[in-house]
Protein backbone atom coordinates (compact mmCIF):
# COMPACT_ATOMS: atom_id res chain seq x y z
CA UNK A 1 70.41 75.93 65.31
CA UNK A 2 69.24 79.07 63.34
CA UNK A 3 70.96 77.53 59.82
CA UNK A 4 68.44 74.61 60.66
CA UNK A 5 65.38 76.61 61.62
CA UNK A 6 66.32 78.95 58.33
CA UNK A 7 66.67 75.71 56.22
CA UNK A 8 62.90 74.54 57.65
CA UNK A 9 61.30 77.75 57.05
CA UNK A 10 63.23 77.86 53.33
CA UNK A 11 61.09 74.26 52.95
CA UNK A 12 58.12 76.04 52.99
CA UNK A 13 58.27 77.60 49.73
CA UNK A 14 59.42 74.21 48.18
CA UNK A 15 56.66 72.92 46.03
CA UNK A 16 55.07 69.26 47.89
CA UNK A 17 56.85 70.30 50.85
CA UNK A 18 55.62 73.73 51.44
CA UNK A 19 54.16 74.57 54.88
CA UNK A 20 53.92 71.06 56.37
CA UNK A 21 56.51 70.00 56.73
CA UNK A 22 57.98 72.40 58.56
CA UNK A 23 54.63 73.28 60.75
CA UNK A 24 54.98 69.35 61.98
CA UNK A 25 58.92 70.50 62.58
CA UNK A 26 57.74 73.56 64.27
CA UNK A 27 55.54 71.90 66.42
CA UNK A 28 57.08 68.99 67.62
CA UNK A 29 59.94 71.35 68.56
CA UNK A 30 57.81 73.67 70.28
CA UNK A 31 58.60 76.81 68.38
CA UNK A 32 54.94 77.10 67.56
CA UNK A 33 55.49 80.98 66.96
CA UNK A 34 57.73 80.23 63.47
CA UNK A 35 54.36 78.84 62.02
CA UNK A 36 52.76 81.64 60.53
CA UNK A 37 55.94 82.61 59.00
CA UNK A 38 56.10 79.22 57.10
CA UNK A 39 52.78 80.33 55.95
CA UNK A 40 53.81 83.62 54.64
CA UNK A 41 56.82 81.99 52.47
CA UNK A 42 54.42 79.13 51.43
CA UNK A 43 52.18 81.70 50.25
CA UNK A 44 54.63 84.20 49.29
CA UNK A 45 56.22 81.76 46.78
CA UNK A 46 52.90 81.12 45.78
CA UNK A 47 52.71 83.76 44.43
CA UNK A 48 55.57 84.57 42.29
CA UNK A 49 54.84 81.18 40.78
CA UNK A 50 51.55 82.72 39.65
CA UNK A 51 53.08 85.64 38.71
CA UNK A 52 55.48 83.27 36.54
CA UNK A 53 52.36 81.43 35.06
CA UNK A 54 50.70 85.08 33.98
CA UNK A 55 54.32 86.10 32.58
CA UNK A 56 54.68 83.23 30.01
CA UNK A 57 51.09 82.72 29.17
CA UNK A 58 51.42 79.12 30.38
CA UNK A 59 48.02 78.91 31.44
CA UNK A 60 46.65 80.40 28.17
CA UNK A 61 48.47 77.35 26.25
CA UNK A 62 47.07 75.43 28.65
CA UNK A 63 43.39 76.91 28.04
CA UNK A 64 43.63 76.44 24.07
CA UNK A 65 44.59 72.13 24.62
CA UNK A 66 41.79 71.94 26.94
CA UNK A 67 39.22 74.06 24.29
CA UNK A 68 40.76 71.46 21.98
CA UNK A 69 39.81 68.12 24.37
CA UNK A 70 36.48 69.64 25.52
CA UNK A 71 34.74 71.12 22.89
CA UNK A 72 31.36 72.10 23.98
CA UNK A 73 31.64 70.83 27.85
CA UNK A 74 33.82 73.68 27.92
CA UNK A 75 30.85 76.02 28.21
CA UNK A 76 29.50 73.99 31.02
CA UNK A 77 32.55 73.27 33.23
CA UNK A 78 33.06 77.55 32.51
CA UNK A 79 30.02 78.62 33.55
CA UNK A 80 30.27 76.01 36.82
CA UNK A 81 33.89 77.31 37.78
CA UNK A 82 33.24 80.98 37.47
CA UNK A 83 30.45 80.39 40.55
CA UNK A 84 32.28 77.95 42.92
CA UNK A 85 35.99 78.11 41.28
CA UNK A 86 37.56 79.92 44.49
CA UNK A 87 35.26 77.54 46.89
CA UNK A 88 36.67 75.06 44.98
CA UNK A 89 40.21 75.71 44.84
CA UNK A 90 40.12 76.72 48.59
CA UNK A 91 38.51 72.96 49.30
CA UNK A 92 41.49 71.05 46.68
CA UNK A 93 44.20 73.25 48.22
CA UNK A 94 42.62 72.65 51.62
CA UNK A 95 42.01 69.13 51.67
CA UNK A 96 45.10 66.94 52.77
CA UNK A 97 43.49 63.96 50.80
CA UNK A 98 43.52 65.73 47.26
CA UNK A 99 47.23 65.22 46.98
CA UNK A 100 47.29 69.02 45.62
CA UNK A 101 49.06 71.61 47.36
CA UNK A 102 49.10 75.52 47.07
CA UNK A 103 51.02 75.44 43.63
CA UNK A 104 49.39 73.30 41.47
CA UNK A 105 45.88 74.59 43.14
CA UNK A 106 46.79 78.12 41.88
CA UNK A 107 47.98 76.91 38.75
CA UNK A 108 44.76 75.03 38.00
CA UNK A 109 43.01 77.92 39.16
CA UNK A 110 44.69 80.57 36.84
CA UNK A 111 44.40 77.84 34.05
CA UNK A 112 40.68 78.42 34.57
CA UNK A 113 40.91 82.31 34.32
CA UNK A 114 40.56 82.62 38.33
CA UNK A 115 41.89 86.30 39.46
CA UNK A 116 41.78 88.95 41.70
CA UNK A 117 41.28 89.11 45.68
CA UNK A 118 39.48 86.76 45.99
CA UNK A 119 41.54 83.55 44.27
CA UNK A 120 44.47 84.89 46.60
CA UNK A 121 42.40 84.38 49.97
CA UNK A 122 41.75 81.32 48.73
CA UNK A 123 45.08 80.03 47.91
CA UNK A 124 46.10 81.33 51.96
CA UNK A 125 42.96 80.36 53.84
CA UNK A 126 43.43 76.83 51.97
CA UNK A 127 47.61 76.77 52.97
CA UNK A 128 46.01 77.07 56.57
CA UNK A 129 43.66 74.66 56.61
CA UNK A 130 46.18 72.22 54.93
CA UNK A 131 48.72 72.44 57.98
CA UNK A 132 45.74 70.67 60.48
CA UNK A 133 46.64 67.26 59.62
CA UNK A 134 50.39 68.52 60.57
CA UNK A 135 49.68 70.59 63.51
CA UNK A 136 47.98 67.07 65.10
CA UNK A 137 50.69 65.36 64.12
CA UNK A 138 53.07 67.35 65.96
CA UNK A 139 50.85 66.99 69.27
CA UNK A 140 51.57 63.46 68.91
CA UNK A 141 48.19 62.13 67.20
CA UNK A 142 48.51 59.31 64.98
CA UNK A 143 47.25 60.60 61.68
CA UNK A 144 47.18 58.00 59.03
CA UNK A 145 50.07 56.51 60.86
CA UNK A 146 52.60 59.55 61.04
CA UNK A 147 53.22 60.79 64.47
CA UNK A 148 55.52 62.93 66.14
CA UNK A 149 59.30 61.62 67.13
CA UNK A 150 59.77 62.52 70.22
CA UNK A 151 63.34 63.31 69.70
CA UNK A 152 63.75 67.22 68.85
């Protein structure tokens, strides 16, 4: 049983995996209290991807193709993301619908020169809000027809 919880809590830090899976897990099984350690790993690994990213300027490649595509919307899109760019990464990361998780939100968000405090709150308040959809799942309510078995 511990191999299996380890396994689950290993998931977390698995990119499109990460914390959901194994909060619905978690939850169904009534082991509610492993949750915000899921968290932690999701956001832990999170992390050393974005320390990755800064390590082999990825994101500054990334930065010169889009000058290249953009031109002078550049400017624009700039001076819009340095106001709302951690509101706005905290909403994509957030947002079950978005499709985007807490690695390629912080990798957009580094791409756009996001640092500091502040773009790592945002990264773990949006991991949290993500795991909502999961957490009523596990109780059982039919969320875009995913429930819980009832088997655990």
């Amino acid at each position: 049983m511990e191999t299996l919880i380890l396994t689950i809590l290993l998931l977390s830090m698995v990119p499109a995996i990460e914390a959901r899976v194994p909060t619905i897990y978690f939850v169904c099984s009534g082991q509610w209290l492993l949750i915000p350690l899921a968290v932690l790993l999701n956001f832990f690994g999170t992390v050393v991807f974005v320390s990755v990213i800064d390590r082999t300027s990825i994101s500054a490649r990334v930065n010169r193709f889009m000058e290249k595509k953009t031109g002078s919307k550049r400017q624009k899109i700039k001076k819009w993301f340095d106001k709302y760019g951690n509101a706005a990464m905290f909403m994509v990361i957030g947002l079950p619908s978005t499709g985007v998780g807490s690695y390629s939100g912080a990798f957009l968000g580094r791409v756009l020169g996001l640092k500091g405090r502040i773009f790592y709150a945002s990264i773990l308040l949006g991991i949290i809000v993500s795991l909502i959809p999961a957490v009523l799942i596990g109780l059982g309510i039919n969320v875009l027809g995913v429930t819980c078995p009832k088997t655990f």
